[in-house]
C-alpha atoms as a PDB file:
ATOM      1  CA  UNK A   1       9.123 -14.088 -23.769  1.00  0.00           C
ATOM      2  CA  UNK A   2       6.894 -13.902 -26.793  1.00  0.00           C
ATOM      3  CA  UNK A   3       7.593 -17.996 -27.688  1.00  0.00           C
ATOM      4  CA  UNK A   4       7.459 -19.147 -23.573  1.00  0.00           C
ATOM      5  CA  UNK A   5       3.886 -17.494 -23.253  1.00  0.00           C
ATOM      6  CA  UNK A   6       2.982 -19.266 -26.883  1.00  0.00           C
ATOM      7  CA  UNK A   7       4.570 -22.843 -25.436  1.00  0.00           C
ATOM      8  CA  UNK A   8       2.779 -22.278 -22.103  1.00  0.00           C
ATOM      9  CA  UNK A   9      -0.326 -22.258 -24.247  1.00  0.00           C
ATOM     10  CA  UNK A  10      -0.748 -18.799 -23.142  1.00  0.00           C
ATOM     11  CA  UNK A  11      -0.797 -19.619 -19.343  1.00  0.00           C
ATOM     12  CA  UNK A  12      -1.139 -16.049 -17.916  1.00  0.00           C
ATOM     13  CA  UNK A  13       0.470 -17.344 -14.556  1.00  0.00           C
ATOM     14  CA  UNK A  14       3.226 -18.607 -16.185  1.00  0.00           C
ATOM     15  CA  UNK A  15       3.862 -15.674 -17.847  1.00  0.00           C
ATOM     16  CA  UNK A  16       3.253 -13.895 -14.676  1.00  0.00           C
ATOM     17  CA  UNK A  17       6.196 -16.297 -12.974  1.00  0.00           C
ATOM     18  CA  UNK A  18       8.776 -15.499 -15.890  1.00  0.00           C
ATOM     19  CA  UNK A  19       8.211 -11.861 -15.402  1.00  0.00           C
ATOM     20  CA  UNK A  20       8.751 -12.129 -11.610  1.00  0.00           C
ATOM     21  CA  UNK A  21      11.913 -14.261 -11.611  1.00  0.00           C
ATOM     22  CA  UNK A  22      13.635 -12.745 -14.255  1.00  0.00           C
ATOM     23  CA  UNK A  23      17.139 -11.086 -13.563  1.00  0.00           C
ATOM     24  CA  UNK A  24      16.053  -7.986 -15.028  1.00  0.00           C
ATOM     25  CA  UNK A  25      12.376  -7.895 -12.596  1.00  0.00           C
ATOM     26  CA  UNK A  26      14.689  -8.074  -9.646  1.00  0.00           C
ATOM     27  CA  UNK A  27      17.378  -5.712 -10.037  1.00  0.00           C
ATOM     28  CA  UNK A  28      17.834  -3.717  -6.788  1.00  0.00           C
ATOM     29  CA  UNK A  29      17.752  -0.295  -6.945  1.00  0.00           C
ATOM     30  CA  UNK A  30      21.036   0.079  -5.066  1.00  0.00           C
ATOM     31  CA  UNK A  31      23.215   0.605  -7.948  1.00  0.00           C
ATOM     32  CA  UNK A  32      27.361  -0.083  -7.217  1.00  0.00           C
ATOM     33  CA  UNK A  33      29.357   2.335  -8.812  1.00  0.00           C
ATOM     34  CA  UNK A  34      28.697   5.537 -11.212  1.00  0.00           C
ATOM     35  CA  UNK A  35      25.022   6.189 -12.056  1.00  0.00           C
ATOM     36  CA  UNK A  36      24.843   7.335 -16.019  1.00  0.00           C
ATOM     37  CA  UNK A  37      20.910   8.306 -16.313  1.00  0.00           C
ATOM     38  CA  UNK A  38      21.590   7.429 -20.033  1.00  0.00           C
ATOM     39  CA  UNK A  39      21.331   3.301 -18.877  1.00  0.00           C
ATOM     40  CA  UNK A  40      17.913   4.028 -17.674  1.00  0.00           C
ATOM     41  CA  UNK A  41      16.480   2.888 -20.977  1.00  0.00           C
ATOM     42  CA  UNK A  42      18.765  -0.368 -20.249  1.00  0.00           C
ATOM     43  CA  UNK A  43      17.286  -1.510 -17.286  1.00  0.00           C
ATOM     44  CA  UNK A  44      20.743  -1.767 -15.679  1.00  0.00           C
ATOM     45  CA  UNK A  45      19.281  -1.158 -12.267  1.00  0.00           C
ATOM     46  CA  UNK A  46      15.758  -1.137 -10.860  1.00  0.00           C
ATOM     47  CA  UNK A  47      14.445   2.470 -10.927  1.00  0.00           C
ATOM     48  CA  UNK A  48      12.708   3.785  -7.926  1.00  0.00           C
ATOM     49  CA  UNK A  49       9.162   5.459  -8.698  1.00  0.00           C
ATOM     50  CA  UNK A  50       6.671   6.969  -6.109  1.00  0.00           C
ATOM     51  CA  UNK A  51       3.198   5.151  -5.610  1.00  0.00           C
ATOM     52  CA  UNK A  52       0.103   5.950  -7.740  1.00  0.00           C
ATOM     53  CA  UNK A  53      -2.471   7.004  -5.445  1.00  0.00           C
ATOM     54  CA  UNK A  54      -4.614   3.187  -5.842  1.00  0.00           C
ATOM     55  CA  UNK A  55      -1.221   1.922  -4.864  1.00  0.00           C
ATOM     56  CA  UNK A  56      -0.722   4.260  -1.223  1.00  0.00           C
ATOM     57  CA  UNK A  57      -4.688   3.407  -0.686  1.00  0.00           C
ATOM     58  CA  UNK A  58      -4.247  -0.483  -1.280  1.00  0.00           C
ATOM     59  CA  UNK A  59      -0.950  -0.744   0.700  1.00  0.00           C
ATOM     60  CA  UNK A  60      -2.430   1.004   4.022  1.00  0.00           C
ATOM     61  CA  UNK A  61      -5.809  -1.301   4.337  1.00  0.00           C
ATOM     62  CA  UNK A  62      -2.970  -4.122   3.321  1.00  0.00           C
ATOM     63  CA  UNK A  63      -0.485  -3.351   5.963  1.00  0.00           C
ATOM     64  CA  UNK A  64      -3.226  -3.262   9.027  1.00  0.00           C
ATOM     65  CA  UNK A  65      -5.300  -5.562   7.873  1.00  0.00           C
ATOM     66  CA  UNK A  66      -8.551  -3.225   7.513  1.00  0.00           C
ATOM     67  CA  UNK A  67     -10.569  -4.333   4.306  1.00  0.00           C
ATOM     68  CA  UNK A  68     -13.385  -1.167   3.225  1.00  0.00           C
ATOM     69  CA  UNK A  69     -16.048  -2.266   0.793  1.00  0.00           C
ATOM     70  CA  UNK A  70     -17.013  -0.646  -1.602  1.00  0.00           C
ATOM     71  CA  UNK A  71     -19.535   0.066  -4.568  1.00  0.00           C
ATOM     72  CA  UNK A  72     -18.138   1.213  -7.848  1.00  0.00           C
ATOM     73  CA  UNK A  73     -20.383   3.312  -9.430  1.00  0.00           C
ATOM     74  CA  UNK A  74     -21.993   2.337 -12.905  1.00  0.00           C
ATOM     75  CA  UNK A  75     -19.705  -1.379 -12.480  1.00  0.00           C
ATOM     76  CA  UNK A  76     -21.558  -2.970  -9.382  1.00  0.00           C
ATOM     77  CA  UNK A  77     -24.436  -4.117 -10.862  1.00  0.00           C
ATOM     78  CA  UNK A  78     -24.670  -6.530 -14.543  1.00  0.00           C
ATOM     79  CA  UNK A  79     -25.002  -4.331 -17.261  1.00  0.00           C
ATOM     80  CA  UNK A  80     -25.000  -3.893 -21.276  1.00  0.00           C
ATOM     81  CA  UNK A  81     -23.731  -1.359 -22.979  1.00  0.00           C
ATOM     82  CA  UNK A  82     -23.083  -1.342 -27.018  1.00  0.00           C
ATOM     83  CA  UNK A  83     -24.205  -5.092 -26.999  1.00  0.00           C
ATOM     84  CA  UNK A  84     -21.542  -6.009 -25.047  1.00  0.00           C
ATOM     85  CA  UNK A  85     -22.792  -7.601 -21.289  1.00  0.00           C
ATOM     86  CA  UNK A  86     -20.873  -6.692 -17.964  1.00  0.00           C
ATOM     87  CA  UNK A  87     -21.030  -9.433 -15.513  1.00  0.00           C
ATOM     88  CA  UNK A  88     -20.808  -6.072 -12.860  1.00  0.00           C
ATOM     89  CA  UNK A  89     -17.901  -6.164 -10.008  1.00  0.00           C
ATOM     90  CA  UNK A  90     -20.211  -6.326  -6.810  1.00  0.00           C
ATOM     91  CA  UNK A  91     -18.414  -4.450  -4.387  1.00  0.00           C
ATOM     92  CA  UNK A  92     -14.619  -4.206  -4.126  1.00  0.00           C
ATOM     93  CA  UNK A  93     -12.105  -3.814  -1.242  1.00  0.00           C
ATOM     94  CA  UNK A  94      -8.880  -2.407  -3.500  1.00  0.00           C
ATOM     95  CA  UNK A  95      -8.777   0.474  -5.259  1.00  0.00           C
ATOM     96  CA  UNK A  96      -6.624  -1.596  -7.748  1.00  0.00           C
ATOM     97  CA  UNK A  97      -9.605  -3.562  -8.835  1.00  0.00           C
ATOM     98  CA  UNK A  98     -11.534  -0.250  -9.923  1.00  0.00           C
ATOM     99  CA  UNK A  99     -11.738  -0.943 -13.886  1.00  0.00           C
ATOM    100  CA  UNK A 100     -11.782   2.551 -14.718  1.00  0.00           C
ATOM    101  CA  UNK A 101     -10.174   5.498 -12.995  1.00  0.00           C
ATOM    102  CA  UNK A 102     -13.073   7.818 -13.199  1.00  0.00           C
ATOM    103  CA  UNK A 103     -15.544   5.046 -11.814  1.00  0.00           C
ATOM    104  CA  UNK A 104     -13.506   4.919  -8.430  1.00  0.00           C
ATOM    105  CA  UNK A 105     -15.634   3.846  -5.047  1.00  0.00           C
ATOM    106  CA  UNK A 106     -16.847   7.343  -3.092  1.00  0.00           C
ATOM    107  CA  UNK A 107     -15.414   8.389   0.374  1.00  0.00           C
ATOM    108  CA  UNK A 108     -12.539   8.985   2.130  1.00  0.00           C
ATOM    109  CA  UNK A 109     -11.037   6.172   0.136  1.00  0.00           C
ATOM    110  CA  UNK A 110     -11.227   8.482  -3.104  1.00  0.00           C
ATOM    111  CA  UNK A 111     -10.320  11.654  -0.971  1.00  0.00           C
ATOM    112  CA  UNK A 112      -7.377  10.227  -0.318  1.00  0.00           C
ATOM    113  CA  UNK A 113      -6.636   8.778  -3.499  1.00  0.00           C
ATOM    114  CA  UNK A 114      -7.338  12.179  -5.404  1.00  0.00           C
ATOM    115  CA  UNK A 115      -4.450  13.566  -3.397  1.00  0.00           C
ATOM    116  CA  UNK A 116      -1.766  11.879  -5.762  1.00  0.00           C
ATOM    117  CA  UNK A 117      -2.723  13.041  -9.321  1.00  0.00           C
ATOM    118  CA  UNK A 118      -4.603   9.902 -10.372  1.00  0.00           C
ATOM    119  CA  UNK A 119      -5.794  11.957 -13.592  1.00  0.00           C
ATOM    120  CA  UNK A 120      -9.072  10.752 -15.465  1.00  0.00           C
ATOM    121  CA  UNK A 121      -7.822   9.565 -19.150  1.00  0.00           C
ATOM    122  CA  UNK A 122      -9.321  12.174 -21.196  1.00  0.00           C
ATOM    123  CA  UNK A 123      -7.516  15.559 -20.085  1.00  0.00           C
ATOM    124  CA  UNK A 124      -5.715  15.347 -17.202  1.00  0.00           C
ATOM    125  CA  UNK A 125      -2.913  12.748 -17.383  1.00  0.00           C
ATOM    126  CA  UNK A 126      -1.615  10.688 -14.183  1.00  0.00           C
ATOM    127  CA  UNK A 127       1.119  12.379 -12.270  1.00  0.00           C
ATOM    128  CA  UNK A 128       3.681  10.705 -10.555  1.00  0.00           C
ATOM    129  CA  UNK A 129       4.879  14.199  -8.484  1.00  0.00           C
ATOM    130  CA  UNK A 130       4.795  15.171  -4.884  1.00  0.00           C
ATOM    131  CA  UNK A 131       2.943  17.328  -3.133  1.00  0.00           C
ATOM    132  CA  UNK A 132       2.778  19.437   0.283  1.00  0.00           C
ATOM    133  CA  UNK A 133      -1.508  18.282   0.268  1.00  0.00           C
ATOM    134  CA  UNK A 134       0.247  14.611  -0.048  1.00  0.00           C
ATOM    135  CA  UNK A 135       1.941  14.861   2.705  1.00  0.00           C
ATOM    136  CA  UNK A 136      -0.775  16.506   5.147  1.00  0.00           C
ATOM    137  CA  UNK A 137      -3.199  13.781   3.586  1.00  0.00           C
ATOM    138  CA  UNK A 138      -0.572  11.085   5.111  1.00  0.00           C
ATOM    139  CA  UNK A 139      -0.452  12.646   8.330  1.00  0.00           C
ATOM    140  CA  UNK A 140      -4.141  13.828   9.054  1.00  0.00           C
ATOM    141  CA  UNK A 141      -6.757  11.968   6.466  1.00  0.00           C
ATOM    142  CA  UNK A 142      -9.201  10.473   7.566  1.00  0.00           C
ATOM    143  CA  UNK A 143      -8.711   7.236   5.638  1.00  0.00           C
ATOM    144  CA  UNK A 144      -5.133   6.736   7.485  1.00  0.00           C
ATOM    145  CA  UNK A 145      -6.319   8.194  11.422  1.00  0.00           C
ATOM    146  CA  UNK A 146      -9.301   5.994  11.066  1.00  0.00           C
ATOM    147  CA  UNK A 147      -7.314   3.203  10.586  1.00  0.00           C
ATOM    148  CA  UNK A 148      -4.660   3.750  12.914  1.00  0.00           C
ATOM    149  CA  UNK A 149      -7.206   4.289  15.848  1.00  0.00           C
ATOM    150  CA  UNK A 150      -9.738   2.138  14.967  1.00  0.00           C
ATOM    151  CA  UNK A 151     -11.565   0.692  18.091  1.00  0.00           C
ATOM    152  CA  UNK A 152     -13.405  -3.252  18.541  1.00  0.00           C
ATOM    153  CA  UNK A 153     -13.204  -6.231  19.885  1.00  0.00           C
ATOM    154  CA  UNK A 154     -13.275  -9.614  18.621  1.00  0.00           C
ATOM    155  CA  UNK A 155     -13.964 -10.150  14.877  1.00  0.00           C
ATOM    156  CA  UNK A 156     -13.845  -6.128  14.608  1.00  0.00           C
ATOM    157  CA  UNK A 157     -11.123  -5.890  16.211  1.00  0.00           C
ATOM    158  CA  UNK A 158      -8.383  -3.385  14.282  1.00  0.00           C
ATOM    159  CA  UNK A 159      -4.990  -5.006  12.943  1.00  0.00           C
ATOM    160  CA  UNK A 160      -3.350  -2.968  15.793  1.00  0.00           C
ATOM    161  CA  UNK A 161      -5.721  -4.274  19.037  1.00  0.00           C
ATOM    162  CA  UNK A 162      -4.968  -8.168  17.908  1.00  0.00           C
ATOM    163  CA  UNK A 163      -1.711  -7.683  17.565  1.00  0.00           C
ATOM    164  CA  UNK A 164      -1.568  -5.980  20.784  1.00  0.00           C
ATOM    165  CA  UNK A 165      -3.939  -8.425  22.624  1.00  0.00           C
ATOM    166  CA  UNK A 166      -2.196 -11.452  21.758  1.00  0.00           C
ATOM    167  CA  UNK A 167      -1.314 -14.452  24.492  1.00  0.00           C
ATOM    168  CA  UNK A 168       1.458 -14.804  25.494  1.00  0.00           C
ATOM    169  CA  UNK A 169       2.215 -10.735  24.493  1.00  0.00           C
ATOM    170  CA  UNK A 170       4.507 -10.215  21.736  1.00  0.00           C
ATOM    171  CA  UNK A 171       7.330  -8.548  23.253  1.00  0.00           C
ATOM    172  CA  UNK A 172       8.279  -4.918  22.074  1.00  0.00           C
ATOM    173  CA  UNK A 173      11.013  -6.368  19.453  1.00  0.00           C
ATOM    174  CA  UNK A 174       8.583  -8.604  18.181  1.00  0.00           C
ATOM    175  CA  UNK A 175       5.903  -5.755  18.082  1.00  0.00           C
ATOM    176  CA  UNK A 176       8.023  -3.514  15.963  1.00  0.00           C
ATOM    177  CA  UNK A 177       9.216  -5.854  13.636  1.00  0.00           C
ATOM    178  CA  UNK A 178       5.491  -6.846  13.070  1.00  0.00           C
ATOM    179  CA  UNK A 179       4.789  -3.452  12.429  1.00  0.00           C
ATOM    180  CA  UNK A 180       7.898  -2.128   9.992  1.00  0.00           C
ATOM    181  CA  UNK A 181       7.669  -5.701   7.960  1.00  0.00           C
ATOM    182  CA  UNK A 182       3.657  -4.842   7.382  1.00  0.00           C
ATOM    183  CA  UNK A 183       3.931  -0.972   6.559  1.00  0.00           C
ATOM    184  CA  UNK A 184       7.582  -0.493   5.085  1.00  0.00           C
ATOM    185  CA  UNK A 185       7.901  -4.874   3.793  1.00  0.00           C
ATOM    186  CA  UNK A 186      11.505  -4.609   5.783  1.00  0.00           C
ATOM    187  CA  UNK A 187      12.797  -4.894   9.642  1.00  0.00           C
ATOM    188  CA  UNK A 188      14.127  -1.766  10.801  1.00  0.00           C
ATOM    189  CA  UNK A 189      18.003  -1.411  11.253  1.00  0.00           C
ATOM    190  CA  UNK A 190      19.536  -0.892  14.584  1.00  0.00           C
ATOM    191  CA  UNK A 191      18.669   2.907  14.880  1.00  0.00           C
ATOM    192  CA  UNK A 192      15.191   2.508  13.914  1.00  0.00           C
ATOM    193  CA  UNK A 193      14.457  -0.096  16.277  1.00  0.00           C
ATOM    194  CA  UNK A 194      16.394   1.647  19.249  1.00  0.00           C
ATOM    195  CA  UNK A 195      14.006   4.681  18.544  1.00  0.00           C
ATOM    196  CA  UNK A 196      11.103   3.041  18.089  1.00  0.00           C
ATOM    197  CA  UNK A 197      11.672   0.728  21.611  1.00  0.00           C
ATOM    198  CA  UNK A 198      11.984   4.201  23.412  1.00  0.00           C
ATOM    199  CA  UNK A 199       8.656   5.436  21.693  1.00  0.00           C
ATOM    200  CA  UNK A 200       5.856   2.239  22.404  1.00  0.00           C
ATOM    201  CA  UNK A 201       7.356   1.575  25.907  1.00  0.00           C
ATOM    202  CA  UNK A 202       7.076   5.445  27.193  1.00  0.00           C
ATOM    203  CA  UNK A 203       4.740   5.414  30.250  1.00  0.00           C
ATOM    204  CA  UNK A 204       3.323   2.540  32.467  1.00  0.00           C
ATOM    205  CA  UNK A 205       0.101   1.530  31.618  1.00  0.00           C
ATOM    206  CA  UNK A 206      -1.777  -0.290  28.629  1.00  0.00           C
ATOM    207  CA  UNK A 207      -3.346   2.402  27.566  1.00  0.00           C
ATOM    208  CA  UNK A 208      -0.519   4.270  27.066  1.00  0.00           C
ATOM    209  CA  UNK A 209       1.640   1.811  25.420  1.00  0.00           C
ATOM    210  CA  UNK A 210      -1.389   1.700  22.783  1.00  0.00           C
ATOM    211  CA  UNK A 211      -1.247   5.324  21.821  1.00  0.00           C
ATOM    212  CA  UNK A 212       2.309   5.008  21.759  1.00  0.00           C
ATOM    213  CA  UNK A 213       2.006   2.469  19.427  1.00  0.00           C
ATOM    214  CA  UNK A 214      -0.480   4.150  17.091  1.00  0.00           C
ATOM    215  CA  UNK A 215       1.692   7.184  17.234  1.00  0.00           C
ATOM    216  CA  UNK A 216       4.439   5.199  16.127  1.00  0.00           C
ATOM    217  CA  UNK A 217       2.372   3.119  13.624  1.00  0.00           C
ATOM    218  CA  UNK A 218       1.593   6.356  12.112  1.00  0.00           C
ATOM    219  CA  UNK A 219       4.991   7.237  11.609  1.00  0.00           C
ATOM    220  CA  UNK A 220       5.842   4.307   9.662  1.00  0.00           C
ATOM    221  CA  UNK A 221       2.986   5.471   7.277  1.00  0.00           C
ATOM    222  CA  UNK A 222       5.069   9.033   7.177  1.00  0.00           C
ATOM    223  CA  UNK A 223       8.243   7.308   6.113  1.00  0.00           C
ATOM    224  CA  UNK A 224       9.678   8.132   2.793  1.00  0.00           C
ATOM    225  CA  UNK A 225       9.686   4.308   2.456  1.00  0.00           C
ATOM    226  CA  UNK A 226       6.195   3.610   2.348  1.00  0.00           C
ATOM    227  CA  UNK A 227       5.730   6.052  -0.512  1.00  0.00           C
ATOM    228  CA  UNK A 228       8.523   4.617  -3.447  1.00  0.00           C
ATOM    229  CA  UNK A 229       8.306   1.556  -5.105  1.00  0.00           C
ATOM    230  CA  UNK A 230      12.267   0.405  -4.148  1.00  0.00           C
END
């Protein structure tokens, strides 16, 4: 890897496209046969991880299509400091552009984000562990109802109201697989999709097929899947 990134003439994308295509980058986690946890250090088989916190907060604005902005306090503007000049980051969208982990934007962006041990560098180290406040903070934040129900029309309209809005109407198959490739990045399996056609078309009128929906958006953001890296 060392010589390809020197022959590339140090091409970061290139380097970035080895990575990615490499056998060992896309290993599935599905492992056939007997697991030893002694391989790990191998990388015989992909190994799942939960989220960092930047990672959860990036994937949900992502998945419905609901950009914040952001300032980052002590980046936005230009700045020196020991002689070296800061061009300053403006303001920012993803928590994943952040440059430092104690410097992350304020509101319920950061709320949220705090609720999955993001640590600080100096004395409390990042923590990749669940927790019961993680799992309210999916269901009932702020950052993830205000998405889900978000309200406009036209260019403010939320991820949810175009896709529901759209002419001709997306039918409910196309609907939920709209929905599970966005949040979860797969379609759903039989099961998933039988339950999810009896949950949006409950009731008669629009109105209620769009709380369904959220309802059933929301779920997808409660899924195991959408917290693991697989």
């Amino acid at each position: 890897m060392a010589q390809s990134f020197i022959d590339s003439n140090y091409d970061l994308k290139a380097l970035m496209r080895l990575i990615v295509t490499s056998d060992t980058y896309q290993l599935s986690s599905d492992y056939n046969g007997n697991w030893d946890p002694a391989w790990e250090k191998y990388f015989a088989r992909h190994m799942v991880r939960r989220l960092w916190g930047e990672e959860l907060h990036d994937s949900v604005i992502t998945a419905i299509d609901t950009l914040p902005s952001y300032t980052v306090n002590g980046f936005t503007n230009a700045s020196t400091v020991y002689g070296v000049e800061s061009p300053g980051f403006g303001r920012i969208s993803f928590a994943m552009q952040a440059p430092d982990v104690v410097n992350m934007p304020g509101g319920d962006g950061t709320a949220f984000i705090d609720l999955f041990f993001r640590g600080n560098r100096d004395d409390q180290p990042r923590k990749v562990e669940g927790s019961v406040l993680q799992a309210l903070g999916l269901m009932n934040d702020a950052f993830i109802q205000n998405r889900i129900h978000a309200t406009g029309t036209g260019a403010t309209a939320s991820f949810l109201m175009k896709l529901m809005s759209q002419t001709p109407p997306l039918s409910d198959d196309q609907l939920i697989n709209t929905l599970y490739i966005n949040v979860l990045s797969r379609y759903p399996n039989q099961q998933e999709k039988a339950l999810a056609v009896t949950q949006i078309t409950k009731g008669s009128t629009a109105a209620q097929k769009r709380t369904n929906t959220e309802d059933f958006l929301w779920t997808l953001f409660n899924k195991v899947d959408f917290t693991f890296n697989y």
